[in-house]
N, C-alpha and C. Protein backbone atom coordinates (compact mmCIF):
# COMPACT_ATOMS: atom_id res chain seq x y z
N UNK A 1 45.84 16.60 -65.16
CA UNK A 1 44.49 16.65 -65.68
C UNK A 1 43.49 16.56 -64.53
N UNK A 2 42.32 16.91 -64.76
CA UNK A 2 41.27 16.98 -63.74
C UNK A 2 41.20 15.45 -63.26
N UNK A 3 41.41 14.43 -64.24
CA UNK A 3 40.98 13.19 -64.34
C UNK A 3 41.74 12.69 -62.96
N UNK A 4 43.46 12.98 -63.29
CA UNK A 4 44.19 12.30 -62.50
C UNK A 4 44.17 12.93 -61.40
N UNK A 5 43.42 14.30 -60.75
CA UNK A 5 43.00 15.41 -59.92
C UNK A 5 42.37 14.53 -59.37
N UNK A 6 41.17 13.74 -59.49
CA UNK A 6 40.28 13.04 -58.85
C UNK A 6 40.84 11.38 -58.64
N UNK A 7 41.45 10.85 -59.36
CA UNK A 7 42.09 9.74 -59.09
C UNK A 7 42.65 10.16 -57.07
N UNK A 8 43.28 11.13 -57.32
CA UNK A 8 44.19 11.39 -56.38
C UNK A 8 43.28 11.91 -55.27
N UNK A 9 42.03 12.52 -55.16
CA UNK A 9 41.35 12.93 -54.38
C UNK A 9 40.33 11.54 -53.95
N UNK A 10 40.18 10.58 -54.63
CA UNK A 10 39.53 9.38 -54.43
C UNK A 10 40.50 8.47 -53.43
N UNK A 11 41.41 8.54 -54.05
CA UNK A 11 42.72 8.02 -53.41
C UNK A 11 42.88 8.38 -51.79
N UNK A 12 42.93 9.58 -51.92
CA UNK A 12 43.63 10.35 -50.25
C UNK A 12 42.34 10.22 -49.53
N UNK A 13 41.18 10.88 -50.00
CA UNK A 13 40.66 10.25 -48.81
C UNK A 13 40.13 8.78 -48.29
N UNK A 14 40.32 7.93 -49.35
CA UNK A 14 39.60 6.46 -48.94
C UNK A 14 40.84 6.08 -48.07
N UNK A 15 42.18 6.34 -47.79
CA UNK A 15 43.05 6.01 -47.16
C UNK A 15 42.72 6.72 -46.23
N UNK A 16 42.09 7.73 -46.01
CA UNK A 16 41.78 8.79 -44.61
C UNK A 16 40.62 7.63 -43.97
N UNK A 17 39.54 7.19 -44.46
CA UNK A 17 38.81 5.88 -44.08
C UNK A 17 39.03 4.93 -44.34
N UNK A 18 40.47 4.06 -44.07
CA UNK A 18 40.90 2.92 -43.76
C UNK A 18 40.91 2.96 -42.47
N UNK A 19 41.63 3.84 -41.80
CA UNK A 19 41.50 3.70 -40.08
C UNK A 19 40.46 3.85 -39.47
N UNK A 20 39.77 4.90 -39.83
CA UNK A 20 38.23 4.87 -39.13
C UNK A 20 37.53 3.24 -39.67
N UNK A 21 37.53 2.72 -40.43
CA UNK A 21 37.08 1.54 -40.78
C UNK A 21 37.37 0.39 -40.03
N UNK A 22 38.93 0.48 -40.06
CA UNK A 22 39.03 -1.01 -39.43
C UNK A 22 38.98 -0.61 -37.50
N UNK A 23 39.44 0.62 -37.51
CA UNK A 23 39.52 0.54 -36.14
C UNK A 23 38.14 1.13 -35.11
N UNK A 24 36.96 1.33 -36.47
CA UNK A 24 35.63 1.88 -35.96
C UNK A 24 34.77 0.37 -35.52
N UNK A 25 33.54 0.82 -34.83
CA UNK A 25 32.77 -0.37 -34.34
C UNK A 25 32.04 -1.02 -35.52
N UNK A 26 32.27 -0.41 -37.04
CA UNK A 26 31.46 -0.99 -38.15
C UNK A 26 32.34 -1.61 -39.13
N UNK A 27 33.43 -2.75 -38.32
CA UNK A 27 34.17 -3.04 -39.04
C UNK A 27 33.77 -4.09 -40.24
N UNK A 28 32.24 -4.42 -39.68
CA UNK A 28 31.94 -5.38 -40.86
C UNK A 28 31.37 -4.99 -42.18
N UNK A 29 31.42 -3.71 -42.44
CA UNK A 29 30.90 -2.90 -43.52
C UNK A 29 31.98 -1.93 -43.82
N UNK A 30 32.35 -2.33 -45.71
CA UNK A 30 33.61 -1.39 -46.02
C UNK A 30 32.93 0.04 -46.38
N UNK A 31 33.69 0.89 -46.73
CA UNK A 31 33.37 1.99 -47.46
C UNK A 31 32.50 1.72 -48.66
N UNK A 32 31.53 2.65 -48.76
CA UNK A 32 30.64 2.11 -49.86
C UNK A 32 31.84 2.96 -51.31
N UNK A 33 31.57 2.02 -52.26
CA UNK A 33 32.31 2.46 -53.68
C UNK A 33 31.51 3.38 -54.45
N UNK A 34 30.91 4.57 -53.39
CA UNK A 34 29.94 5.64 -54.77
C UNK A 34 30.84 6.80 -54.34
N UNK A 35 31.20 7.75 -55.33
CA UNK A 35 31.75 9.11 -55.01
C UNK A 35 31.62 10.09 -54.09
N UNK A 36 30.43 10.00 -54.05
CA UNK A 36 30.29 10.57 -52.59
C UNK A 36 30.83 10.12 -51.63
N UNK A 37 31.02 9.02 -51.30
CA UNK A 37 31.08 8.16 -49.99
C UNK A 37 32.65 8.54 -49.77
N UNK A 38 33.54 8.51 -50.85
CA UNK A 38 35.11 8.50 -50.92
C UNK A 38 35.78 9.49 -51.60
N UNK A 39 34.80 9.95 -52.78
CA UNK A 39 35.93 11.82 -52.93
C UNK A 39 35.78 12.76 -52.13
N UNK A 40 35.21 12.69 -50.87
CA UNK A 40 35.46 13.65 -49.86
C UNK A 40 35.22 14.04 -48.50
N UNK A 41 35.85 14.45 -47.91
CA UNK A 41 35.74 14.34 -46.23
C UNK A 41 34.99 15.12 -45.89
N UNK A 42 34.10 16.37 -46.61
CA UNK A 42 33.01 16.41 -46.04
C UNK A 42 31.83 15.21 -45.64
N UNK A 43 31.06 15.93 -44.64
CA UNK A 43 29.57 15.68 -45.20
C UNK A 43 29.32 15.69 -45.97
N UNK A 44 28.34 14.44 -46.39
CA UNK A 44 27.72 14.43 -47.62
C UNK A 44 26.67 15.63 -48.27
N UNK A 45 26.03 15.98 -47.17
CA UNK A 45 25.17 17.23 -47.74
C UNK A 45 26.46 18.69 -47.80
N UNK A 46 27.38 18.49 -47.43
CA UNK A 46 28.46 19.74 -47.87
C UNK A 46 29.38 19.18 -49.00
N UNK A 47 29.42 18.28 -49.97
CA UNK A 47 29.97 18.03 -50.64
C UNK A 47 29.93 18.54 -51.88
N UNK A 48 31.00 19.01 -52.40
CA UNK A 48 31.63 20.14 -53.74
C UNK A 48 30.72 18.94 -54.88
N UNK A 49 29.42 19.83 -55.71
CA UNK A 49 29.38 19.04 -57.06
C UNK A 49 30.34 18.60 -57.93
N UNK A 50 29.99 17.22 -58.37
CA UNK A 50 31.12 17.44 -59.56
C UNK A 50 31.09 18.53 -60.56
N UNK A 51 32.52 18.51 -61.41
CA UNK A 51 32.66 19.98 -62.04
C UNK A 51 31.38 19.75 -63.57
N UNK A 52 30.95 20.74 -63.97
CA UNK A 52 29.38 20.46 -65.19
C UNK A 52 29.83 19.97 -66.28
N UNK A 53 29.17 18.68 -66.82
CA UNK A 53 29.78 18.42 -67.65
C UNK A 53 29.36 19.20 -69.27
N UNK A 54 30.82 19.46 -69.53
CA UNK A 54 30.91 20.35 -71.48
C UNK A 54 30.36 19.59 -72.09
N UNK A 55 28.93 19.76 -72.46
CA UNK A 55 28.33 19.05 -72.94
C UNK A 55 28.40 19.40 -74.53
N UNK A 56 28.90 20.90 -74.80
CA UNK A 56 29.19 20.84 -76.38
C UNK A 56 30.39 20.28 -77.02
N UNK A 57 31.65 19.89 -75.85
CA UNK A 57 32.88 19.23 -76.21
C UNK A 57 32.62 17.72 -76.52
N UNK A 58 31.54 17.42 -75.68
CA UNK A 58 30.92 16.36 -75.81
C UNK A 58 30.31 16.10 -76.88
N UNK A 59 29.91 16.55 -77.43
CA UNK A 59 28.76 16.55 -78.54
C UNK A 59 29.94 16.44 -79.98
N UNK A 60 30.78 17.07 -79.91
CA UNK A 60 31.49 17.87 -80.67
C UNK A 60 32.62 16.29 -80.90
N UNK A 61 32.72 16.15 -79.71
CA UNK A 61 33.71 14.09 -80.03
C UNK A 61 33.22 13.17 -80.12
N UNK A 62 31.94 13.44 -80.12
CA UNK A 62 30.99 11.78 -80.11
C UNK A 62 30.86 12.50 -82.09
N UNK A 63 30.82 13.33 -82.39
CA UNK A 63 30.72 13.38 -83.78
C UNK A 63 31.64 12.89 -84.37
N UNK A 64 32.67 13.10 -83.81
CA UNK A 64 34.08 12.66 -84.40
C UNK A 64 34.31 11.23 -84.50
N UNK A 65 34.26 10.63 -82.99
CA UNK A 65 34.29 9.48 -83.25
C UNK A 65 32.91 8.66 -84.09
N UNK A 66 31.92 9.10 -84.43
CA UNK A 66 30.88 8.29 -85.03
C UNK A 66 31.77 8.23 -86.15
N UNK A 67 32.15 9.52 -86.76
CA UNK A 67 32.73 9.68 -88.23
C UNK A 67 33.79 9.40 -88.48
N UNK A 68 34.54 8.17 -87.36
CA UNK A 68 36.20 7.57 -87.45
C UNK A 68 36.45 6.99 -86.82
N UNK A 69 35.57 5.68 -87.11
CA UNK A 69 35.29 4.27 -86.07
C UNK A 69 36.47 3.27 -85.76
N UNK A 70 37.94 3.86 -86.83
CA UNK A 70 38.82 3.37 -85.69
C UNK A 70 40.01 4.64 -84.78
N UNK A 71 39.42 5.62 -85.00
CA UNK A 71 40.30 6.49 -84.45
C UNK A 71 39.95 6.24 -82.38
N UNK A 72 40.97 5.69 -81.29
CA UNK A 72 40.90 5.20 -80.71
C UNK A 72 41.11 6.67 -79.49
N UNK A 73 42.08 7.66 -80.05
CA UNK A 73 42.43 8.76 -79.04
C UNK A 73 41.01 9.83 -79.10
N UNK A 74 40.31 9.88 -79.99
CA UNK A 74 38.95 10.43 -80.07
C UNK A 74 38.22 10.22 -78.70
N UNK A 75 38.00 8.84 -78.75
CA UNK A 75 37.38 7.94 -78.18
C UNK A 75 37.76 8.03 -76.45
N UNK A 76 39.09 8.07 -76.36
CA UNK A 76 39.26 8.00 -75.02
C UNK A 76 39.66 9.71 -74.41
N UNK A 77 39.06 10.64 -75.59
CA UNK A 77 39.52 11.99 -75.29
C UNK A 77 37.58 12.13 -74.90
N UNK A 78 37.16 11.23 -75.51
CA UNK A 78 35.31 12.20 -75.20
C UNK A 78 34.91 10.97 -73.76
N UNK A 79 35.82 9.92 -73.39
CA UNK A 79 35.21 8.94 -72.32
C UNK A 79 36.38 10.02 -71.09
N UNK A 80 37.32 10.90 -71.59
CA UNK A 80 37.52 11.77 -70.73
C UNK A 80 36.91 12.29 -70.12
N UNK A 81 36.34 13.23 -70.74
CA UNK A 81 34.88 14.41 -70.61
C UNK A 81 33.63 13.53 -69.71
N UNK A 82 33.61 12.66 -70.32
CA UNK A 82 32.31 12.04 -68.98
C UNK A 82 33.31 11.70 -67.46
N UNK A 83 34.07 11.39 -67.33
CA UNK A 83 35.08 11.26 -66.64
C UNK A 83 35.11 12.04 -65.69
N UNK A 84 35.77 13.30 -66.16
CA UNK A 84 36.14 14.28 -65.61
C UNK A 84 34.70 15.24 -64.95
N UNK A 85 33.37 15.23 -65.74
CA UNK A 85 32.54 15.16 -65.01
C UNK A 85 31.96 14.38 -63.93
N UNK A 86 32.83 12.86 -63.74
CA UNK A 86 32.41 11.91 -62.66
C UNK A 86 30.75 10.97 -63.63
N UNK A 87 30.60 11.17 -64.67
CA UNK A 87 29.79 10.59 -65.37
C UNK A 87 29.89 9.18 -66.14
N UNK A 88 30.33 8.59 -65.19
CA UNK A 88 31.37 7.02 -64.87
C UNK A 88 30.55 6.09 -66.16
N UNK A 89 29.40 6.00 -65.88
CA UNK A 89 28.46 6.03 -66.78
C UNK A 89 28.28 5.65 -68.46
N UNK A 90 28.75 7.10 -68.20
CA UNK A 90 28.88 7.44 -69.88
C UNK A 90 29.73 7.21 -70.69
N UNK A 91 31.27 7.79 -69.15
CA UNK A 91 32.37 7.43 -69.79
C UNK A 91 32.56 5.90 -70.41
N UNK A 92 32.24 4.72 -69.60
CA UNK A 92 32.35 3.32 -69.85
C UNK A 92 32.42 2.72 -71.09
N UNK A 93 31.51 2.75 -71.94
CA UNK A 93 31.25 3.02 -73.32
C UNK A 93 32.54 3.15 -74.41
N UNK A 94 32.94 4.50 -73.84
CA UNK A 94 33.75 4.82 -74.86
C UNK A 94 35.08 4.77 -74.47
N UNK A 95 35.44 4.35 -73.64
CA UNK A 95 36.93 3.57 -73.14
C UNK A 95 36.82 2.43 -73.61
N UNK A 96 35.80 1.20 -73.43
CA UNK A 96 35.81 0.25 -73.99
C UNK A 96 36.20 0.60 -75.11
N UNK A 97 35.53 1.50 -76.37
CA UNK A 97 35.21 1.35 -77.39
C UNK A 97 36.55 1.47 -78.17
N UNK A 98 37.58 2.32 -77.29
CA UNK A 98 38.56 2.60 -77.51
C UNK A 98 39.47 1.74 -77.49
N UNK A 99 39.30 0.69 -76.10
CA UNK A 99 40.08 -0.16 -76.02
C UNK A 99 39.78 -1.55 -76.79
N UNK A 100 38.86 -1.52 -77.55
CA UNK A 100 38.43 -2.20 -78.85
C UNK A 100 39.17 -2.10 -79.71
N UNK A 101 39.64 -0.90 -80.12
CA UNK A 101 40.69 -0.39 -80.99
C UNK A 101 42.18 -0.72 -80.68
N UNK A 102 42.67 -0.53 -79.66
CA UNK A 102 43.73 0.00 -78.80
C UNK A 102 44.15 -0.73 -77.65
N UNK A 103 44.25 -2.15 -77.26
CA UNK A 103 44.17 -2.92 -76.26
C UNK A 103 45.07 -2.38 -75.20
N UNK A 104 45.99 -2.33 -75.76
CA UNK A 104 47.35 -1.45 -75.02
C UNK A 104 47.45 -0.40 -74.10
N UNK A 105 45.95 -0.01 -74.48
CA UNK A 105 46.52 1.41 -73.81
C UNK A 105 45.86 1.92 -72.09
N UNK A 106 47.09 1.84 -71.32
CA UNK A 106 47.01 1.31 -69.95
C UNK A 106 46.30 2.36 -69.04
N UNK A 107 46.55 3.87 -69.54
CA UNK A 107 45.83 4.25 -68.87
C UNK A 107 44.38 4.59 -68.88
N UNK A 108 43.65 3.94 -70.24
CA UNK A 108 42.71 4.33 -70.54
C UNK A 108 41.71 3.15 -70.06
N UNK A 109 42.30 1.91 -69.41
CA UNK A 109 42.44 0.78 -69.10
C UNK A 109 41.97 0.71 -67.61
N UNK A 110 43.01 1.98 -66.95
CA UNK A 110 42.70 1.86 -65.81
C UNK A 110 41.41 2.56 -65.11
N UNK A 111 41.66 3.93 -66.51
CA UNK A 111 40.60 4.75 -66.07
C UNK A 111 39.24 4.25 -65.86
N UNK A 112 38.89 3.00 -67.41
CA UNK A 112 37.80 2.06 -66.90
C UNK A 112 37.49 1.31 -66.14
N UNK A 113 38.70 0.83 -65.48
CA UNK A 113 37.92 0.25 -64.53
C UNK A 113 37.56 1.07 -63.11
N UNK A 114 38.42 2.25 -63.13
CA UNK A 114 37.56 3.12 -62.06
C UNK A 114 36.41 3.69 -62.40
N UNK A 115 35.78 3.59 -63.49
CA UNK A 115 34.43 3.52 -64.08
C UNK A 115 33.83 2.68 -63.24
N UNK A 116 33.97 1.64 -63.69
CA UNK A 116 33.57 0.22 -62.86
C UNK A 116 33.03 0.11 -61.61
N UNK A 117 33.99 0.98 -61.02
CA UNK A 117 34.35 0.25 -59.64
C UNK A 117 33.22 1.09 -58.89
N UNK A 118 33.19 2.46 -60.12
CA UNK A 118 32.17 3.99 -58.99
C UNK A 118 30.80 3.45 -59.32
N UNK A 119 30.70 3.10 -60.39
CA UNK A 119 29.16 1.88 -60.86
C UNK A 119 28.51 1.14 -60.27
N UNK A 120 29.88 0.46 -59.43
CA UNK A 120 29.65 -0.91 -58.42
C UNK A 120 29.84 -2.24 -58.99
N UNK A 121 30.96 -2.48 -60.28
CA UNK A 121 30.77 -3.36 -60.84
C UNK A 121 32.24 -3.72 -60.32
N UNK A 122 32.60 -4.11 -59.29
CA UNK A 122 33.54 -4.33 -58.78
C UNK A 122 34.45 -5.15 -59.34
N UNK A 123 33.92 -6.79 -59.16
CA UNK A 123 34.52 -7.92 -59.88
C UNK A 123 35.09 -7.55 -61.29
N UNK A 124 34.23 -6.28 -62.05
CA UNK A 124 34.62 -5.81 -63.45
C UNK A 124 36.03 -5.11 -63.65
N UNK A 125 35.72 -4.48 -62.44
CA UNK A 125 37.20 -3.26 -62.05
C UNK A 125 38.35 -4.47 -61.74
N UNK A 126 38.27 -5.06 -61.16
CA UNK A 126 39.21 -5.54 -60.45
C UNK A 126 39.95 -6.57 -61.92
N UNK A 127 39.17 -6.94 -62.85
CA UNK A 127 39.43 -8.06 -64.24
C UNK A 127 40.14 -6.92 -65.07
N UNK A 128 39.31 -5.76 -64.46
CA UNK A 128 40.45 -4.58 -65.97
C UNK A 128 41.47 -4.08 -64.96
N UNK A 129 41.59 -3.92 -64.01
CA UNK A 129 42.81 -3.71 -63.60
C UNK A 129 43.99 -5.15 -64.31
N UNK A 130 43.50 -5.64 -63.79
CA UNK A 130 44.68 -7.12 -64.20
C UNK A 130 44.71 -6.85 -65.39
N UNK A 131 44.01 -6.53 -66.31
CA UNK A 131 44.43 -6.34 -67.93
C UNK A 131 45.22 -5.03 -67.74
N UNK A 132 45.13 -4.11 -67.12
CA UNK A 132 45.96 -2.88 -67.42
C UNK A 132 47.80 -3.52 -67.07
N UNK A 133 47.82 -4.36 -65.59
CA UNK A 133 48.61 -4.87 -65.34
C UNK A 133 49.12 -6.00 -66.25
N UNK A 134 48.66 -6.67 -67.07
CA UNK A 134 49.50 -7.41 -67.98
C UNK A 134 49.97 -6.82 -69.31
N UNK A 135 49.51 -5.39 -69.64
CA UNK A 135 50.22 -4.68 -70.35
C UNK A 135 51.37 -4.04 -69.66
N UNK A 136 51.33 -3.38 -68.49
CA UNK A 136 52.40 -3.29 -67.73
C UNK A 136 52.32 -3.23 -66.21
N UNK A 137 53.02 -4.32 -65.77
CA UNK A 137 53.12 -5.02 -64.50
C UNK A 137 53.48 -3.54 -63.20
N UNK A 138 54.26 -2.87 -64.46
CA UNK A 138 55.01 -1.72 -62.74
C UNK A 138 54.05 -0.50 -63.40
N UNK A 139 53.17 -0.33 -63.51
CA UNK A 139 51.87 1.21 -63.86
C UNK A 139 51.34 0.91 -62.46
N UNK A 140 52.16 2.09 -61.73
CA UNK A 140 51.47 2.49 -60.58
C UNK A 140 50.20 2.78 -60.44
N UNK A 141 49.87 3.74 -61.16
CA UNK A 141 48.27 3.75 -61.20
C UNK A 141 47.55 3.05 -60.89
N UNK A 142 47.91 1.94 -61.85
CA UNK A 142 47.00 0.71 -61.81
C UNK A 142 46.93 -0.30 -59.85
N UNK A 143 48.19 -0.20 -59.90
CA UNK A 143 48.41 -1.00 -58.50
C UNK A 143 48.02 0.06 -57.30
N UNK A 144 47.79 1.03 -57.40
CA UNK A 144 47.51 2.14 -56.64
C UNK A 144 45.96 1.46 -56.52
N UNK A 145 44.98 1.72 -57.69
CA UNK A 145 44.11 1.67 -57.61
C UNK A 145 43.19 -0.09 -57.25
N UNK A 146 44.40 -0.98 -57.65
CA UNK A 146 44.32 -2.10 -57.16
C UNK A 146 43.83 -2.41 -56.09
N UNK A 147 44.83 -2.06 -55.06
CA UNK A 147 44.69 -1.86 -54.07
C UNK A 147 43.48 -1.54 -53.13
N UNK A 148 42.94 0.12 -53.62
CA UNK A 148 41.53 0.69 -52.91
C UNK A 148 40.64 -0.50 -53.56
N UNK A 149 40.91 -0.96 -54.69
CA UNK A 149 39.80 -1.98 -54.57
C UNK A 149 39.60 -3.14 -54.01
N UNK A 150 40.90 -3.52 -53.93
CA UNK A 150 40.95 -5.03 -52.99
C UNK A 150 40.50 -4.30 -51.64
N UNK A 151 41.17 -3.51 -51.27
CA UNK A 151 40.70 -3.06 -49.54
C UNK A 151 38.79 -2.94 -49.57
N UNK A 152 38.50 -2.57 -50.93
CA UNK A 152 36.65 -2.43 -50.83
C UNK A 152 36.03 -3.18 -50.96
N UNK A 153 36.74 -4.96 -51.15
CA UNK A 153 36.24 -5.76 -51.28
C UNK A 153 36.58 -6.49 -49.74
N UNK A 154 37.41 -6.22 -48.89
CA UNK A 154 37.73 -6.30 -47.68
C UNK A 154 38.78 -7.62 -47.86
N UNK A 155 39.39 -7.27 -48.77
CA UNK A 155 40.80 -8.28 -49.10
C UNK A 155 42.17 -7.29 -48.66
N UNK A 156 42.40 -7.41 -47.43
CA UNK A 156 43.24 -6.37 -46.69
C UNK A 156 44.53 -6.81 -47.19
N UNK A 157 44.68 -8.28 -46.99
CA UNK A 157 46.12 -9.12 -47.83
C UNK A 157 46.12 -8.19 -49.26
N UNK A 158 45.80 -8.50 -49.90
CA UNK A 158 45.59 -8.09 -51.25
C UNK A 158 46.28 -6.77 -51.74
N UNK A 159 45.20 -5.85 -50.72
CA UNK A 159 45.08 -4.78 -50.64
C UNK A 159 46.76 -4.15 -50.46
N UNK A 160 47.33 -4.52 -49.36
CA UNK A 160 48.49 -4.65 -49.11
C UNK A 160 49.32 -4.79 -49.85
N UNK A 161 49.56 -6.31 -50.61
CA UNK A 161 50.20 -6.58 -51.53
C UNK A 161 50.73 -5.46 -53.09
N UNK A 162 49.60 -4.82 -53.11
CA UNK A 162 49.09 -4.09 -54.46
C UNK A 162 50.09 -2.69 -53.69
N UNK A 163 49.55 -2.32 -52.70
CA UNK A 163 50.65 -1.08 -52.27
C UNK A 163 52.00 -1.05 -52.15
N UNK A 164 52.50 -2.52 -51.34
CA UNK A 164 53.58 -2.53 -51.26
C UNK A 164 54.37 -2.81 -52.60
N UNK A 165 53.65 -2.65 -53.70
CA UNK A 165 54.36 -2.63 -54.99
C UNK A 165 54.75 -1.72 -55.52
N UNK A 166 53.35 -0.80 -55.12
CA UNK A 166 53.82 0.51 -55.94
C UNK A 166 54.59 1.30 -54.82
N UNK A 167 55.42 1.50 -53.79
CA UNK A 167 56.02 1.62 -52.89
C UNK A 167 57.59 1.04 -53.16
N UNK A 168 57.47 0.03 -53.94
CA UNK A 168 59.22 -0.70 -54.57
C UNK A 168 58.99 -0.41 -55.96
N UNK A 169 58.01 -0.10 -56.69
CA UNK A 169 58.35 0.59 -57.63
C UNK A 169 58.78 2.18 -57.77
N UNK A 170 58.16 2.94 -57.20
CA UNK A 170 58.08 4.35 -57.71
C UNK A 170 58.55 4.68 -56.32
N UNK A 171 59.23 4.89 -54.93
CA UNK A 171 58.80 5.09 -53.33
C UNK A 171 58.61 6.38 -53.48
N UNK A 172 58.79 7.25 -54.63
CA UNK A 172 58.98 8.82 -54.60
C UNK A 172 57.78 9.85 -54.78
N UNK A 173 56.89 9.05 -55.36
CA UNK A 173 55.89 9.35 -56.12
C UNK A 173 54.67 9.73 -55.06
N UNK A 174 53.68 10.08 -55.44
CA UNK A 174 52.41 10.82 -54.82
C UNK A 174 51.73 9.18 -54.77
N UNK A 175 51.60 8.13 -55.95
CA UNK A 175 51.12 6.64 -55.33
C UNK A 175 51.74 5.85 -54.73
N UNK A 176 52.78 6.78 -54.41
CA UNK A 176 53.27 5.78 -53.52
C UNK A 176 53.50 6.17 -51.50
N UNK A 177 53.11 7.91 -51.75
CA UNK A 177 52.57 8.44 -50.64
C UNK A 177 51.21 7.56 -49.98
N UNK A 178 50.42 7.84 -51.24
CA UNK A 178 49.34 7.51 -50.54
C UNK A 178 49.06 5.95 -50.61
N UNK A 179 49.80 5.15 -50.70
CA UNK A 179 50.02 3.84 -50.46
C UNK A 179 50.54 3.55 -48.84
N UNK A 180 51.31 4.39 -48.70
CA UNK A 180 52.17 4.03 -47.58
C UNK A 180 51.20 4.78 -46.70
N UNK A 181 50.01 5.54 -46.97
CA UNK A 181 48.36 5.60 -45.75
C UNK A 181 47.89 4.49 -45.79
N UNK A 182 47.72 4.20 -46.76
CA UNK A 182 46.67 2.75 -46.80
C UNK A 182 47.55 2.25 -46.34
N UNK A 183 49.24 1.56 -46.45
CA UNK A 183 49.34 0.14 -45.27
C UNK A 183 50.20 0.79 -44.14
N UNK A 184 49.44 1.95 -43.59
CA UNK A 184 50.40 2.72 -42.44
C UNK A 184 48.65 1.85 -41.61
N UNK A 185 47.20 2.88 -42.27
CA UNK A 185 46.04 2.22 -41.75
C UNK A 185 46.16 0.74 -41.49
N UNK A 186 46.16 -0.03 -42.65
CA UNK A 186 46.08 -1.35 -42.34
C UNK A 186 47.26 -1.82 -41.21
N UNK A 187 47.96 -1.33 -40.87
CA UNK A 187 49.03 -2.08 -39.48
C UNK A 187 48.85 -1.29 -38.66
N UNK A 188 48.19 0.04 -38.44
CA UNK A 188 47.80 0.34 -36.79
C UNK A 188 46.24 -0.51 -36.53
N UNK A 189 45.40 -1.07 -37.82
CA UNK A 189 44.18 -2.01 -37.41
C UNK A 189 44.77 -2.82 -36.71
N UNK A 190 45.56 -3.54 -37.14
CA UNK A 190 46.18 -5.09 -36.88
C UNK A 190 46.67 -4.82 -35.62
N UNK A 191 47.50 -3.64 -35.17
CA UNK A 191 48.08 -3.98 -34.05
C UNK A 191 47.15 -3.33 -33.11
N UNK A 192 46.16 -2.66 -33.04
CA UNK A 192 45.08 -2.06 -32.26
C UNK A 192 44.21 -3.54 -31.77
N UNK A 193 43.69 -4.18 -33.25
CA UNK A 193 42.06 -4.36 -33.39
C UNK A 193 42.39 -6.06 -33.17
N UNK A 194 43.49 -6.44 -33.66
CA UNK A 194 43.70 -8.15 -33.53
C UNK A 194 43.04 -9.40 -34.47
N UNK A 195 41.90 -8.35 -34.53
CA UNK A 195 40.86 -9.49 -35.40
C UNK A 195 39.96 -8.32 -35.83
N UNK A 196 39.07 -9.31 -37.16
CA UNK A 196 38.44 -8.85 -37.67
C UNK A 196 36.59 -8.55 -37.49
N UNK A 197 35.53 -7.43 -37.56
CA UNK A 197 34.32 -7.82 -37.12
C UNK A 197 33.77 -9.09 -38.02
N UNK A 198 32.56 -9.17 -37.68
CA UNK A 198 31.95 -10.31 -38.75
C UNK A 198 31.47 -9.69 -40.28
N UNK A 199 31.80 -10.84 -40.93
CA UNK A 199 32.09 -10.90 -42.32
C UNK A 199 33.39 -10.46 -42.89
N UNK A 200 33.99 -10.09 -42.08
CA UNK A 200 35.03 -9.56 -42.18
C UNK A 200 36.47 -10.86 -42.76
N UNK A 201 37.68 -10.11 -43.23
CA UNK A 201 38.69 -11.38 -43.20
C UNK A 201 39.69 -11.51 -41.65
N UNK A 202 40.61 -12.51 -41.48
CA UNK A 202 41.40 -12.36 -40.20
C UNK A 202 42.66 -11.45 -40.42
């Protein structure tokens, strides 16, 4: 899906700026958590719009769900669509609303809190990740995305921890490729850089 298209493009390159980060002179400032900053290695003024959002598909599931207030896959099919436009926003809403219905359901779980996280509601992302994870402990996804967030909060331990999971869970997998960037980055910092700039952790 486009959705998990951008998971994965958020993914690869914020691991492409782990090394420039820790091993650049601005180690005391992480990557900022807005889309721009991390879906892509352009320049920011050369950066691909997000794709437009279907605003009549849109229109067309918010009817649905008004008219079937517990139908829960409605719900997380139209917090898609804002989604997949990068309309983090909008989507928020109706993942909750879903997961009002539907506590269980992990990936719709995770998807919110990468809502969250592109918002800037960090501490929020990081509380729904752990809920996606106590529905299920080995959803790579989730620990994938764990991870870029602990590293954006400059919890490198953490950060670590969360990869090297999904790395003994799945080692085969595309999160678990781009896990093994993020703690390939985090141990050429350490053995380059020694320490951390200010504000930084050791």
């Amino acid at each position: 899906m486009t959705r998990d298209a951008l998971v994965v493009g958020i993914s690869g390159t914020l691991f492409g700026l782990i090394v420039g980060w820790i091993l650049g002179s601005q180690m005391a400032a992480p990557p900022s958590p807005t889309p721009s900053a991390v879906t892509t290695s352009s320049p920011p003024a050369e950066a691909a719009p997000p794709p437009p959002l279907d605003v009549e598909r849109a229109a067309e599931l918010e009817r649905r769900a008004r008219a079937e207030p517990r139908n829960a896959p409605v719900r997380v099919e139209l917090a898609d669509v804002y989604y997949d436009a990068r309309r983090f926003d909008l989507a928020i809403p109706w993942y909750e609303a879903a997961l009002t219905i539907d506590p269980k359901n992990v990936n719709a779980s995770t998807d919110l809190a990468i809502c969250y996280y592109y918002t800037n509601n960090i501490d929020r992302a990081l509380t729904q990740i752990d809920r996606s994870l106590a529905v299920d402990p080995r959803h790579v996804k989730s620990l994938l995305n764990q991870g870029i967030i602990r590293f954006g909060k400059e919890d490198l331990k953490g950060a670590a921890e969360s990869w090297e999971k999904v790395v003994s869970i799945a080692p085969d997998s595309d999160e678990a490729r781009m896990a093994r960037q993020g703690l390939e980055g985090l141990k050429s910092g350490h053995a380059t850089g020694g320490r951390r700039g200010a504000g930084g952790r050791p």
